[in-house]
C-alpha atoms as a PDB file:
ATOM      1  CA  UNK A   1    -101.486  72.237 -28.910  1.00  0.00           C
ATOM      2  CA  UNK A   2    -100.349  72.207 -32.251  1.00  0.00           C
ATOM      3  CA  UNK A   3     -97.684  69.936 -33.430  1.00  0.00           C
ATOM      4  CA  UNK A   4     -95.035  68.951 -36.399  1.00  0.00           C
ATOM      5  CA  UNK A   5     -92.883  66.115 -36.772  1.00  0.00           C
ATOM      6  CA  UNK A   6     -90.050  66.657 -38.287  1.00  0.00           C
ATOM      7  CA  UNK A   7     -87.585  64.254 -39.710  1.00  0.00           C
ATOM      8  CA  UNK A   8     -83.883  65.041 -40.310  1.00  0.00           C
ATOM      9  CA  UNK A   9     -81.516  65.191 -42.982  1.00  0.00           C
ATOM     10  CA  UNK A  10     -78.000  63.483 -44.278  1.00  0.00           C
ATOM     11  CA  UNK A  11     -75.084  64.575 -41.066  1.00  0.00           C
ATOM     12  CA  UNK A  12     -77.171  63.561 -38.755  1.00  0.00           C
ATOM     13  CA  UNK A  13     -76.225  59.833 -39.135  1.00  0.00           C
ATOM     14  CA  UNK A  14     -74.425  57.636 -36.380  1.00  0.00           C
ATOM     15  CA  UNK A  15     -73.246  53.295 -36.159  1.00  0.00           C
ATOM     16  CA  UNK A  16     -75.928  52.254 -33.874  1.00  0.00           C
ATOM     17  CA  UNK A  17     -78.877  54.521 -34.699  1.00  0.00           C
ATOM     18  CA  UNK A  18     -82.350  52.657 -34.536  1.00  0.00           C
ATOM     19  CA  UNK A  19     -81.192  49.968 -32.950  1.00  0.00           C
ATOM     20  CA  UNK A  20     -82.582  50.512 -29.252  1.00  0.00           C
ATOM     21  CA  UNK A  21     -85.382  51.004 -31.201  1.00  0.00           C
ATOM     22  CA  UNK A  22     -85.591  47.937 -33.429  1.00  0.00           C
ATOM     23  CA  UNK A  23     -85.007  45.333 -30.133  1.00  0.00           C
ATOM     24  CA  UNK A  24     -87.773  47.385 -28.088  1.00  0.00           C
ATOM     25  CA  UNK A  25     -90.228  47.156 -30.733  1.00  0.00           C
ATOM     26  CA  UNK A  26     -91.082  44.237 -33.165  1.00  0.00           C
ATOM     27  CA  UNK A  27     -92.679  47.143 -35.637  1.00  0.00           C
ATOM     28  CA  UNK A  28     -89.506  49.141 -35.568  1.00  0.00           C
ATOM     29  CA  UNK A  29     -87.708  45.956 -36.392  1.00  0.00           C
ATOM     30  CA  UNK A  30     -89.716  45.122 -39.580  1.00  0.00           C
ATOM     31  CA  UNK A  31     -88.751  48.723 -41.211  1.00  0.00           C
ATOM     32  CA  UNK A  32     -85.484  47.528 -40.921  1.00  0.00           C
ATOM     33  CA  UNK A  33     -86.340  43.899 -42.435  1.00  0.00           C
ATOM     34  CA  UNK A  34     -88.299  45.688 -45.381  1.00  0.00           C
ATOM     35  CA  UNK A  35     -85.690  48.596 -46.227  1.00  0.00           C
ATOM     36  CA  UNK A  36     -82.883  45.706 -46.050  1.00  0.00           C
ATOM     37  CA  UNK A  37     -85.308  43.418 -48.934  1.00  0.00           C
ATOM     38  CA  UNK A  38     -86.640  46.629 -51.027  1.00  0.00           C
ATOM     39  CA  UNK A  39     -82.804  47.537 -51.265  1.00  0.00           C
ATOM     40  CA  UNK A  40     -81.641  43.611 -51.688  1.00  0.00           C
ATOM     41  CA  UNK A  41     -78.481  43.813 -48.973  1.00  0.00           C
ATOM     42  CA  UNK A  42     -78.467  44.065 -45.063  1.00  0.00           C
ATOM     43  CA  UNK A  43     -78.001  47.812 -44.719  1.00  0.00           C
ATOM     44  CA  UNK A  44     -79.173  47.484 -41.033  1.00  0.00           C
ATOM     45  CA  UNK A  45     -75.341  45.616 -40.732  1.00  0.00           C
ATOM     46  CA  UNK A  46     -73.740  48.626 -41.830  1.00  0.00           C
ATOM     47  CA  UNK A  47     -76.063  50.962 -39.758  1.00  0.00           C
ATOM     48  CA  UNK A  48     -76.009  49.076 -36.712  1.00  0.00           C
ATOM     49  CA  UNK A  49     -72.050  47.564 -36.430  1.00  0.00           C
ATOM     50  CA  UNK A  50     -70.468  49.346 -40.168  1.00  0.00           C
ATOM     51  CA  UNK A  51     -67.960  51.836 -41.210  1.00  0.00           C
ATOM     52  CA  UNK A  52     -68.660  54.766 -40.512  1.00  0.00           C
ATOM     53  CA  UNK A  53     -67.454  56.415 -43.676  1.00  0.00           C
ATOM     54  CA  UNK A  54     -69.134  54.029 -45.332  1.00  0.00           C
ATOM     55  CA  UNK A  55     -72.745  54.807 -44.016  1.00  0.00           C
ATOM     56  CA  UNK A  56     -71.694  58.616 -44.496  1.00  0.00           C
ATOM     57  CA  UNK A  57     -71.664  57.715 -48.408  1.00  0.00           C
ATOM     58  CA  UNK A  58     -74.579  59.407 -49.790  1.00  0.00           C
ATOM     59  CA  UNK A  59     -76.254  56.721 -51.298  1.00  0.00           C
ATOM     60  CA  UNK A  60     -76.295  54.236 -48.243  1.00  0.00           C
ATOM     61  CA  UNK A  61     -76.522  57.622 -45.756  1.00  0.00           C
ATOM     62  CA  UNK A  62     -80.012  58.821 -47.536  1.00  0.00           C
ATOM     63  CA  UNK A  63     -81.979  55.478 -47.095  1.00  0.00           C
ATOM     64  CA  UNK A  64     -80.560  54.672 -44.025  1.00  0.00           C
ATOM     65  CA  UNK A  65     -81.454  57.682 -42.181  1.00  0.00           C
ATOM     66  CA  UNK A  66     -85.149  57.237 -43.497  1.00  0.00           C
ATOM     67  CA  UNK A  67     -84.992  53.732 -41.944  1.00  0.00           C
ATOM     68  CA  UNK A  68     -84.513  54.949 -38.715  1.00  0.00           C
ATOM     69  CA  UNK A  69     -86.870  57.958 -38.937  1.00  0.00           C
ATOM     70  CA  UNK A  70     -89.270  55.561 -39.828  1.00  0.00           C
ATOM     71  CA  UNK A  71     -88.233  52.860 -37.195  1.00  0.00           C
ATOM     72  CA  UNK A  72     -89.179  55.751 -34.471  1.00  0.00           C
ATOM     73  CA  UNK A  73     -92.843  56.403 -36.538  1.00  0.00           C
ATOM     74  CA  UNK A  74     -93.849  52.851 -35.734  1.00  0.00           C
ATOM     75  CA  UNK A  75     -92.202  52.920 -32.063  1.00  0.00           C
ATOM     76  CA  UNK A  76     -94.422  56.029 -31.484  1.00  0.00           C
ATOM     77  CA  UNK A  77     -97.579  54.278 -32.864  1.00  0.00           C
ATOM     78  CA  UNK A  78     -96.973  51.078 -30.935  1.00  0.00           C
ATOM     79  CA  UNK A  79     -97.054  53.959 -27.653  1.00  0.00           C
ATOM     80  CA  UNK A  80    -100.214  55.258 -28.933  1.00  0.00           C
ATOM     81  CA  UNK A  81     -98.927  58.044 -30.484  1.00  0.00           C
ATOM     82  CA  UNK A  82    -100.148  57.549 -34.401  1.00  0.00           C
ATOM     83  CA  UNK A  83     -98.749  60.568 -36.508  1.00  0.00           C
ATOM     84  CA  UNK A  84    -102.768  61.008 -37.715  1.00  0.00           C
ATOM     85  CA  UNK A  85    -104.130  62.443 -34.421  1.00  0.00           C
ATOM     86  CA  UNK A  86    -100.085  63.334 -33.023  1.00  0.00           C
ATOM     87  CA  UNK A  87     -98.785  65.507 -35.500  1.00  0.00           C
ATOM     88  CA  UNK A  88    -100.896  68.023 -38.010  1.00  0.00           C
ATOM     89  CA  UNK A  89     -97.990  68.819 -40.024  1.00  0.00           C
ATOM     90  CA  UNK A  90     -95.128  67.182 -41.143  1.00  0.00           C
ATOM     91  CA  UNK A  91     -91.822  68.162 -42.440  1.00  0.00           C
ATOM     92  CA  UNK A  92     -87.983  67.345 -43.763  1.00  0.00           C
ATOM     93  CA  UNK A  93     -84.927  68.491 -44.405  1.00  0.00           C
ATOM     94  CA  UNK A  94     -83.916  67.554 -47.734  1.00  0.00           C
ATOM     95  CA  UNK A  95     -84.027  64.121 -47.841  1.00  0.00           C
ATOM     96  CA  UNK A  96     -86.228  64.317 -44.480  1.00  0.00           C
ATOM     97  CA  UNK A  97     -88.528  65.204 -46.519  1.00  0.00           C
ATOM     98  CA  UNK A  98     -89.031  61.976 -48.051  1.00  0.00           C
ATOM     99  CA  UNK A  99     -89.210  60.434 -44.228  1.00  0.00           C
ATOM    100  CA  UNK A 100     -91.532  62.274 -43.895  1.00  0.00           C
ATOM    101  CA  UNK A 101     -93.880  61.788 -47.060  1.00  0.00           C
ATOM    102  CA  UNK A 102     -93.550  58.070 -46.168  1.00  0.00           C
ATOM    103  CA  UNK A 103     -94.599  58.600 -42.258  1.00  0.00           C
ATOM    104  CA  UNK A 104     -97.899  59.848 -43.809  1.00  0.00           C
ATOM    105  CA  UNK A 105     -98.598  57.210 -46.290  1.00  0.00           C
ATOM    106  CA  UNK A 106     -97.991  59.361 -49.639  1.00  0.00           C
ATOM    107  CA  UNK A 107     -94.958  56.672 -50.384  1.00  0.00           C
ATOM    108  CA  UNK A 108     -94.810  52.857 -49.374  1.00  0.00           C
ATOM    109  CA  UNK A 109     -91.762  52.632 -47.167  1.00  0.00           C
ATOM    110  CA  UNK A 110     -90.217  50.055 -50.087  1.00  0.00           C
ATOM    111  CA  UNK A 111     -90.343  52.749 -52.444  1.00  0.00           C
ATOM    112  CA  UNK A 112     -88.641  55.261 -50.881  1.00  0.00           C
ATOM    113  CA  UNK A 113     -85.626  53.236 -49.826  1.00  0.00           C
ATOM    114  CA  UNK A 114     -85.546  52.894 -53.572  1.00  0.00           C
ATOM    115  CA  UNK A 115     -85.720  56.085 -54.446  1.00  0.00           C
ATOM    116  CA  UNK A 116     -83.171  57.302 -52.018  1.00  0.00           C
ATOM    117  CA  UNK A 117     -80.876  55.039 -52.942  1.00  0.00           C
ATOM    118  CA  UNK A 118     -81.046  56.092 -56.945  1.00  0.00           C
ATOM    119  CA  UNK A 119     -81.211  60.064 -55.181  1.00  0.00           C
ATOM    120  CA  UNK A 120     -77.683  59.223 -52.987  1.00  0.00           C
ATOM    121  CA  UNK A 121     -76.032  57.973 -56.142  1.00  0.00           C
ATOM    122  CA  UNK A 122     -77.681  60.127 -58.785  1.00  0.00           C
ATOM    123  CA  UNK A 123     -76.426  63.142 -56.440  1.00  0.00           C
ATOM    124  CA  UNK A 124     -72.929  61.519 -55.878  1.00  0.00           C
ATOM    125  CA  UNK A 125     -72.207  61.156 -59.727  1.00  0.00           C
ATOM    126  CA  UNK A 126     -73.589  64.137 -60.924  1.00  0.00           C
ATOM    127  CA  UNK A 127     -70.425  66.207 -60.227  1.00  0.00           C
ATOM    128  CA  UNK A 128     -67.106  64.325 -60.245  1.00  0.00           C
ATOM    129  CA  UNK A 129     -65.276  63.971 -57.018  1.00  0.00           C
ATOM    130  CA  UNK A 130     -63.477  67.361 -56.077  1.00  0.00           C
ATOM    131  CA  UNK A 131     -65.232  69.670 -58.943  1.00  0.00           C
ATOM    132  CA  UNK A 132     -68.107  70.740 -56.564  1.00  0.00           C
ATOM    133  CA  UNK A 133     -68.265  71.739 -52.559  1.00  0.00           C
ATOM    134  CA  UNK A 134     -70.303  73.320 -50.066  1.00  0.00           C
ATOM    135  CA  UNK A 135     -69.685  75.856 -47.360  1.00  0.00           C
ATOM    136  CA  UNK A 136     -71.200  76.889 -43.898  1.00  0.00           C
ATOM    137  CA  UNK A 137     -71.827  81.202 -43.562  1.00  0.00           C
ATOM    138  CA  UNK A 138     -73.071  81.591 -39.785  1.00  0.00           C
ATOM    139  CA  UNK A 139     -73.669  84.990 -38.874  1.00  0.00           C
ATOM    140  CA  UNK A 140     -75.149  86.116 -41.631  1.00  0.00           C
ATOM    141  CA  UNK A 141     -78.869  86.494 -42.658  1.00  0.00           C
ATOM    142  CA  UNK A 142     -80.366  84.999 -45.769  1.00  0.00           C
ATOM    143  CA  UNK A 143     -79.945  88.346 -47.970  1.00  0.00           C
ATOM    144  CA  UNK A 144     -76.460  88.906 -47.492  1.00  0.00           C
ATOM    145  CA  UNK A 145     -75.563  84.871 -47.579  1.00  0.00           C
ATOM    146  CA  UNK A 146     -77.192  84.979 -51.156  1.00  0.00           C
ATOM    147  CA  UNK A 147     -75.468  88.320 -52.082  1.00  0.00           C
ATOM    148  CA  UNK A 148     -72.057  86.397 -51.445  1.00  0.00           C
ATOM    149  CA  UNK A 149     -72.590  83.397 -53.599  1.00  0.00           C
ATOM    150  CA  UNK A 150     -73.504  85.467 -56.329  1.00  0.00           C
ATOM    151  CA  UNK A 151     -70.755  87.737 -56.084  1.00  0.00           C
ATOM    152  CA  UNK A 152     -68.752  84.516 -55.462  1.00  0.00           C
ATOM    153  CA  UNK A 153     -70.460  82.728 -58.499  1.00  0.00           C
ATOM    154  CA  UNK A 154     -68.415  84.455 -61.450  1.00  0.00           C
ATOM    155  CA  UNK A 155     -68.937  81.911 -64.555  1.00  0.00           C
ATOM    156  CA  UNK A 156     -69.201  79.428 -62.518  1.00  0.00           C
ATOM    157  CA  UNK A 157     -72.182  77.922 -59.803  1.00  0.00           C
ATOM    158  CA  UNK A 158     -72.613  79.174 -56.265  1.00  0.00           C
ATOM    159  CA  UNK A 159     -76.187  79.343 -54.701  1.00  0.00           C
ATOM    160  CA  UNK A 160     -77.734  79.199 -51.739  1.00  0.00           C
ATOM    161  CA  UNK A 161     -78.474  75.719 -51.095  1.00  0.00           C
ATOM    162  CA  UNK A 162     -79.576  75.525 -47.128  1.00  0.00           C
ATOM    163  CA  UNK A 163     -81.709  78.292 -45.568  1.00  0.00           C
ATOM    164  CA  UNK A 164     -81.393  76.739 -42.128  1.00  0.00           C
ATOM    165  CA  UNK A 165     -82.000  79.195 -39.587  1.00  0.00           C
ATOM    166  CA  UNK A 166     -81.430  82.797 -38.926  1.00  0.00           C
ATOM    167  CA  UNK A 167     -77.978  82.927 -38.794  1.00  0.00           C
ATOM    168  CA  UNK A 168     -76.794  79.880 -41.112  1.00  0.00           C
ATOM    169  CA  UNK A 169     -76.758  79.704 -44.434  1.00  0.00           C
ATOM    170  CA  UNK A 170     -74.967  76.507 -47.077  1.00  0.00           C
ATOM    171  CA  UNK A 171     -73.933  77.425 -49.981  1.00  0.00           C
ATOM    172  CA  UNK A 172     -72.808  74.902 -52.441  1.00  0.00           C
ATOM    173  CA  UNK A 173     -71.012  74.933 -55.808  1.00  0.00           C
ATOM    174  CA  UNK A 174     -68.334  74.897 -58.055  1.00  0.00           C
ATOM    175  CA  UNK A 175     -65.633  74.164 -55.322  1.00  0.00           C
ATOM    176  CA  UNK A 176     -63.092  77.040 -56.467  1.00  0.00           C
ATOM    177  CA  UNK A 177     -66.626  79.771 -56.176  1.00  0.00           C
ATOM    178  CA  UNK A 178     -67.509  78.081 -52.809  1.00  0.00           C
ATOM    179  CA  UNK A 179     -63.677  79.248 -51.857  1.00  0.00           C
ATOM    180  CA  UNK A 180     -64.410  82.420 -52.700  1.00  0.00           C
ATOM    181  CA  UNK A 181     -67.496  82.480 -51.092  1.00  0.00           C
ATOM    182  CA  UNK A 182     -65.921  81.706 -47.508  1.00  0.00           C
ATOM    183  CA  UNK A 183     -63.563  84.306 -48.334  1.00  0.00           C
ATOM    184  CA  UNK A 184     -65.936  87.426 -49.527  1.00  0.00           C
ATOM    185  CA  UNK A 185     -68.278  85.822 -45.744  1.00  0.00           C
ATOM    186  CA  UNK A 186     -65.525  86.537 -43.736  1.00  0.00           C
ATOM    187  CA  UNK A 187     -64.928  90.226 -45.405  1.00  0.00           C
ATOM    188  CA  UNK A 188     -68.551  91.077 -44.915  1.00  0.00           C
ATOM    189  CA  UNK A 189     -68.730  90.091 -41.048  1.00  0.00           C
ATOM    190  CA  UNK A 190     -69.743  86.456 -40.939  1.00  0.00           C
ATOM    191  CA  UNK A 191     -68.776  85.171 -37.347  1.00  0.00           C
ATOM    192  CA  UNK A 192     -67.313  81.904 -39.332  1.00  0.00           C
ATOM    193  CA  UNK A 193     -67.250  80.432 -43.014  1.00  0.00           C
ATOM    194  CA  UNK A 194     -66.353  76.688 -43.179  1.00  0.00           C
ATOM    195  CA  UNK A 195     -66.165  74.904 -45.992  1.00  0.00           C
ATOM    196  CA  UNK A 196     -68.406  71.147 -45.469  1.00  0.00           C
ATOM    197  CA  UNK A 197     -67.164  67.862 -45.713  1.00  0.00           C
ATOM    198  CA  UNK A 198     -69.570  66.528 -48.214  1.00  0.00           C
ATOM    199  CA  UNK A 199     -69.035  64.258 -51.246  1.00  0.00           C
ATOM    200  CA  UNK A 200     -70.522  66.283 -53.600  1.00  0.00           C
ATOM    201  CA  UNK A 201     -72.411  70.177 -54.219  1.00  0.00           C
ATOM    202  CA  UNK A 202     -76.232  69.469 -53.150  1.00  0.00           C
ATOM    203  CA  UNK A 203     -79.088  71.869 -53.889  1.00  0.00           C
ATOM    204  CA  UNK A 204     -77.476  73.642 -57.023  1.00  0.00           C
ATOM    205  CA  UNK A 205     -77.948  73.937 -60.452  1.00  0.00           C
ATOM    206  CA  UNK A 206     -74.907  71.509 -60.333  1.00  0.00           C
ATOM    207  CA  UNK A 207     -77.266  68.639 -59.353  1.00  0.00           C
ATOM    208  CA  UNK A 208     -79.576  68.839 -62.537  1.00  0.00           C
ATOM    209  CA  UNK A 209     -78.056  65.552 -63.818  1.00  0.00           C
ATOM    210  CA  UNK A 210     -79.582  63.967 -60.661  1.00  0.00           C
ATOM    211  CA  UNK A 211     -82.381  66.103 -60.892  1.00  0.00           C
ATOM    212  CA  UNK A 212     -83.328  64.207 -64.241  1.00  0.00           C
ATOM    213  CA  UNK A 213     -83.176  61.081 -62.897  1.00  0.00           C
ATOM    214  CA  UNK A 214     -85.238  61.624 -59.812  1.00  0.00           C
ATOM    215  CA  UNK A 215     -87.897  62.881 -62.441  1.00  0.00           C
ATOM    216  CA  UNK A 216     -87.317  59.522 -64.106  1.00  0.00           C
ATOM    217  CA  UNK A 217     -87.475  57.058 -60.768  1.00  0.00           C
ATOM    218  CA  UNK A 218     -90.451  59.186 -59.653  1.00  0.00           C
ATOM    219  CA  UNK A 219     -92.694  58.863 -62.280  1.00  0.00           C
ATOM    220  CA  UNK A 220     -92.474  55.338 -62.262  1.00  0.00           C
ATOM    221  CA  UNK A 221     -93.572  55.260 -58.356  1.00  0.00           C
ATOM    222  CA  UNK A 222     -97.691  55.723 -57.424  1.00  0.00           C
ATOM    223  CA  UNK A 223     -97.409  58.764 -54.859  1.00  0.00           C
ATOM    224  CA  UNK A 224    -101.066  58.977 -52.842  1.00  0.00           C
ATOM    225  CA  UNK A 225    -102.517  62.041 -51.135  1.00  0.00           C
ATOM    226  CA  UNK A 226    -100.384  62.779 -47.633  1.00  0.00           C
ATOM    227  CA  UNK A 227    -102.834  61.769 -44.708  1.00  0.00           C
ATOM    228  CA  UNK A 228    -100.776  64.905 -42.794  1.00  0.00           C
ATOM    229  CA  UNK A 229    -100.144  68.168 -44.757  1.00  0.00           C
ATOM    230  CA  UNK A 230     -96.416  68.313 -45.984  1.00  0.00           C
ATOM    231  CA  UNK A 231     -94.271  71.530 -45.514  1.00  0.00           C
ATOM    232  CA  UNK A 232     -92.219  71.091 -48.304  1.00  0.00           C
ATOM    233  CA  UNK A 233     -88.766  72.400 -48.795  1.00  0.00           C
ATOM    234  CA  UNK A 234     -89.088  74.227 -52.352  1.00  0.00           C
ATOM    235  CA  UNK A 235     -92.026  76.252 -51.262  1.00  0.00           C
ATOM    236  CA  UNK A 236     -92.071  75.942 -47.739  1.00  0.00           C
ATOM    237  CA  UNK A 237     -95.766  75.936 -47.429  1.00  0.00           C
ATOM    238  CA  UNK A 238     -98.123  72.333 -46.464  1.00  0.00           C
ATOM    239  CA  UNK A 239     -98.719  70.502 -49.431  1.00  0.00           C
ATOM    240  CA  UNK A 240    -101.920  67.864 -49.403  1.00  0.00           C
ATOM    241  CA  UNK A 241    -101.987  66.264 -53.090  1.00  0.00           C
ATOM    242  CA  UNK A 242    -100.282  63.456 -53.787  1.00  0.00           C
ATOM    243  CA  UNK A 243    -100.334  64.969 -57.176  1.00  0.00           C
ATOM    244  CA  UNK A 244     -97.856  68.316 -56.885  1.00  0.00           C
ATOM    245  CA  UNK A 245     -95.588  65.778 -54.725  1.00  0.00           C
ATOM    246  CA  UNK A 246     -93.204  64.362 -57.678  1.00  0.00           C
ATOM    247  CA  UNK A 247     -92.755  67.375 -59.418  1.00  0.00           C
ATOM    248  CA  UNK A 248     -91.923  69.160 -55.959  1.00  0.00           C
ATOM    249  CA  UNK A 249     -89.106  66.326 -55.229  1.00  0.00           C
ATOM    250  CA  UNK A 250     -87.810  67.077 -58.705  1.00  0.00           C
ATOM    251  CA  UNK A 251     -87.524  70.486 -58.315  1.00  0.00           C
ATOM    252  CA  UNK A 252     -85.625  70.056 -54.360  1.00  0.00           C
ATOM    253  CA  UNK A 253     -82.700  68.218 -56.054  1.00  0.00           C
ATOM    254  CA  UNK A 254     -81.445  71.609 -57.348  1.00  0.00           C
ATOM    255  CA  UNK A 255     -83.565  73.948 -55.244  1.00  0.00           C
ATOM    256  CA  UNK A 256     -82.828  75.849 -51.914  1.00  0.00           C
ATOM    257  CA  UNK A 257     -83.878  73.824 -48.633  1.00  0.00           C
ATOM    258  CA  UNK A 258     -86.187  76.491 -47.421  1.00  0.00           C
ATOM    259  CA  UNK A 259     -85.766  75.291 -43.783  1.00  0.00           C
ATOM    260  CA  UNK A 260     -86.351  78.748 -41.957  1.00  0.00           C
ATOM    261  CA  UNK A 261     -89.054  79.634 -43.737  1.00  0.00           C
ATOM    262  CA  UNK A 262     -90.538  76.748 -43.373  1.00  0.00           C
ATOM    263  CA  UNK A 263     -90.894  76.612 -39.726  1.00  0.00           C
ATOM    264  CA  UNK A 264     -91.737  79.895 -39.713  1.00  0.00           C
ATOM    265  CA  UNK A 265     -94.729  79.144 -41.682  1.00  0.00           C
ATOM    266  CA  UNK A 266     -95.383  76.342 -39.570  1.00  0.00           C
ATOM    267  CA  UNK A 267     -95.141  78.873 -36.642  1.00  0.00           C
ATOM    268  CA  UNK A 268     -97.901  80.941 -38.518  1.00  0.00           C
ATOM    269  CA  UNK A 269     -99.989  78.063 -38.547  1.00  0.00           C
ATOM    270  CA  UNK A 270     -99.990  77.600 -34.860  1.00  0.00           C
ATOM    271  CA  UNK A 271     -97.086  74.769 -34.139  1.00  0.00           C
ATOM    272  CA  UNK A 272     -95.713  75.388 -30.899  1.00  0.00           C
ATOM    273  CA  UNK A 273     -94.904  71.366 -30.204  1.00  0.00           C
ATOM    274  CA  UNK A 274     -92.205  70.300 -32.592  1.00  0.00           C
ATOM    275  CA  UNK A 275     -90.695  66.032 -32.387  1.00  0.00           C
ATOM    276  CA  UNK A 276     -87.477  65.498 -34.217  1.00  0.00           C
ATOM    277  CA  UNK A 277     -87.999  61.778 -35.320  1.00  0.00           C
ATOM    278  CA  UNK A 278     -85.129  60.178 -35.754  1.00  0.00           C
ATOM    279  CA  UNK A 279     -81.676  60.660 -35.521  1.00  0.00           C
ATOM    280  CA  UNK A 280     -79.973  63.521 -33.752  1.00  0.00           C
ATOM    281  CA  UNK A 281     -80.895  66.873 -32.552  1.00  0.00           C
ATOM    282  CA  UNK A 282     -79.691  69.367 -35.370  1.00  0.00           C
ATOM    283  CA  UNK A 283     -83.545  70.498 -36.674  1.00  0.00           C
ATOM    284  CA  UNK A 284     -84.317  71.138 -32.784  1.00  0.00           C
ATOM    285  CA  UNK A 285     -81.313  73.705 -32.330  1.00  0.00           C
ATOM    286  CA  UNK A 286     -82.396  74.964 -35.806  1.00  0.00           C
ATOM    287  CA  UNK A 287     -86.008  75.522 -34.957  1.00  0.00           C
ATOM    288  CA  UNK A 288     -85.272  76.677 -31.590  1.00  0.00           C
ATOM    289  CA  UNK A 289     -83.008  79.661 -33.445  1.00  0.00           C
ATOM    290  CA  UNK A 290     -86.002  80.505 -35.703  1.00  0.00           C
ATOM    291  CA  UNK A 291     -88.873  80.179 -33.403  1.00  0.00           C
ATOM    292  CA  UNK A 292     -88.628  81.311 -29.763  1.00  0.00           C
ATOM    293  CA  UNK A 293     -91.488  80.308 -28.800  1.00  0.00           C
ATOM    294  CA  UNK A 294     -90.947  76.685 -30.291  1.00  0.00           C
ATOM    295  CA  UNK A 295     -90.753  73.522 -27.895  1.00  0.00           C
ATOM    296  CA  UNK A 296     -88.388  70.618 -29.580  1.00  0.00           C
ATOM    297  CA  UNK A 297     -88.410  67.097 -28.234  1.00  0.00           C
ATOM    298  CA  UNK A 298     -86.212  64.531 -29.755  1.00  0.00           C
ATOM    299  CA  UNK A 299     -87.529  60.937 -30.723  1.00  0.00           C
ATOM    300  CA  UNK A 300     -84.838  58.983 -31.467  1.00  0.00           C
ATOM    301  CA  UNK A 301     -84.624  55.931 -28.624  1.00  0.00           C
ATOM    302  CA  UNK A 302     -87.067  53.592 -26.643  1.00  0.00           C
ATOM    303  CA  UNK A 303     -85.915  56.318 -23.751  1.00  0.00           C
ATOM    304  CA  UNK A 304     -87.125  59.132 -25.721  1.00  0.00           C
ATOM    305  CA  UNK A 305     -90.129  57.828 -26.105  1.00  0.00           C
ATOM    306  CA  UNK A 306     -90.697  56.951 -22.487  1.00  0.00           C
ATOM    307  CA  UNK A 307     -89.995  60.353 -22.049  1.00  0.00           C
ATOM    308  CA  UNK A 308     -93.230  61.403 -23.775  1.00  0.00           C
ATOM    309  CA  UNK A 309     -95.352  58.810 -22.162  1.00  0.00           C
ATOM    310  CA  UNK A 310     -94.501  60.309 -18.570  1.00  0.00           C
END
């Protein structure tokens, strides 16, 4: 059998994720312990008993998610389920992606708590509040999703920021395009057209600001060779040098997530076996919409993982 992890992106987070995991497992614990020191403040408080809208924020959202991806990595390897020898690709959505670089050893997890952290708030002041926005098209395919936003786009940016699945597409500009999007959706037979509620327009030329400083933040980080090929999200192909990585990450701040294609490249290469590590179940009901064939476990809880030892 042929598997992927797969490690999920910002929306997915919850108060209380990770922390089954953390008490169950003393190496799940210690991610916590190091992400809270690399960042210098108790983040696993505002995960574990916060605010809600306050762990939505981007920049506490990003790291914190990655924590708890992580957390899970060591709770599987402490079960005897290593990701070298488990898993012979890995993969993210957006900022999954780092997750997962980490899982396989091209980033120390210290550094990328760092680096999502700068990401969060590089991305969250790049556009001022209210300027940018992002929208939902379900029902249409990838083709006709990008024909909107640039018939939506006028002078101003709207792209197509999230290939998710077959029938979803995000697109995300400036907010009065993304309007028009929904609108021009609807008019060419999308089953819905919802605009997000995100802080800011991810994955569009409206994020090359942030894209500048992630360029910046990387290059001052050593990135090693992956120990698991890496489907990345700008080319949605396995990636196995460390040194294509940074440049790659660069390019995803303003680049399409290429998530459909990207499991169905994975599907190409023989991964039938796909574990969602971390929090929620949003990739599963993505990949299960690409790939029919595909079988989706979630790894997010010390019952989870039972589940897999049975």
């Amino acid at each position: 059998m042929t598997r992927a992890f797969v490690f999920p992106g910002q929306g997915a987070q919850t108060i209380g994720m990770g922390r089954a995991l953390a008490a169950a497992y003393p190496a799940a614990k210690a991610v916590f312990d190091e992400v809270d020191e690399a960042l210098g403040e108790k983040l696993s408080a505002l995960i574990w008993e916060g605010d809600i809208a306050e762990l939505t924020l981007t920049q506490n959202a990003q790291p914190a998610l990655m924590a708890t991806s992580l957390a899970a990595v060591r709770a599987l390897e402490a079960e005897g389920f290593p990701v070298v020898g488990t898993a012979d690709f890995v993969a993210g959505h957006s900022l999954g992606e780092y997750s997962a670089l980490c899982a396989v050893g091209a980033l120390t997890l210290a550094d990328t708590a760092r680096l999502l952290r700068i990401r969060g708030q590089a991305m969250q002041e790049a556009v001022p509040v209210g300027v940018g926005a992002m929208a939902a098209l379900l029902g249409l395919d990838f083709e006709t999703a990008t024909a909107v936003a640039a018939e939506a786009a006028g002078d101003e940016v709207c792209q197509a920021a999230n290939d998710n699945d077959p029938a979803q597409v995000v697109v995300s500009g400036h907010k009065a395009a993304v309007e028009r999007a929904v609108e021009i959706a609807k008019a060419r037979g999308a089953k819905r057209a919802l605009m997000l509620p995100v802080s800011a327009p991810f994955h569009c030329a409206l994020m090359q600001p942030a894209a500048a400083r992630m360029a910046e933040a990387l290059a001052a980080v050593v990135i090693s060779d992956p120990a698991v090929p890496v489907v990345v999200n700008v080319r949605a192909e396995a990636v196995t040098e460390g040194s294509k990585i940074a440049d790659l990450l660069v390019a995803q701040v303003t680049g399409s997530v290429r998530w459909r294609e990207s499991v169905q490249w994975m599907e190409r290469a023989g991964v039938t076996d796909y574990w969602e590590v971390g929090a929620g179940k949003a990739l599963s009901g993505m990949i299960k919409r690409i790939s029919k064939e595909a079988v989706t476990k979630a790894v997010g809880t010390p019952e989870d993982i039972a589940a897999l030892k049975g």
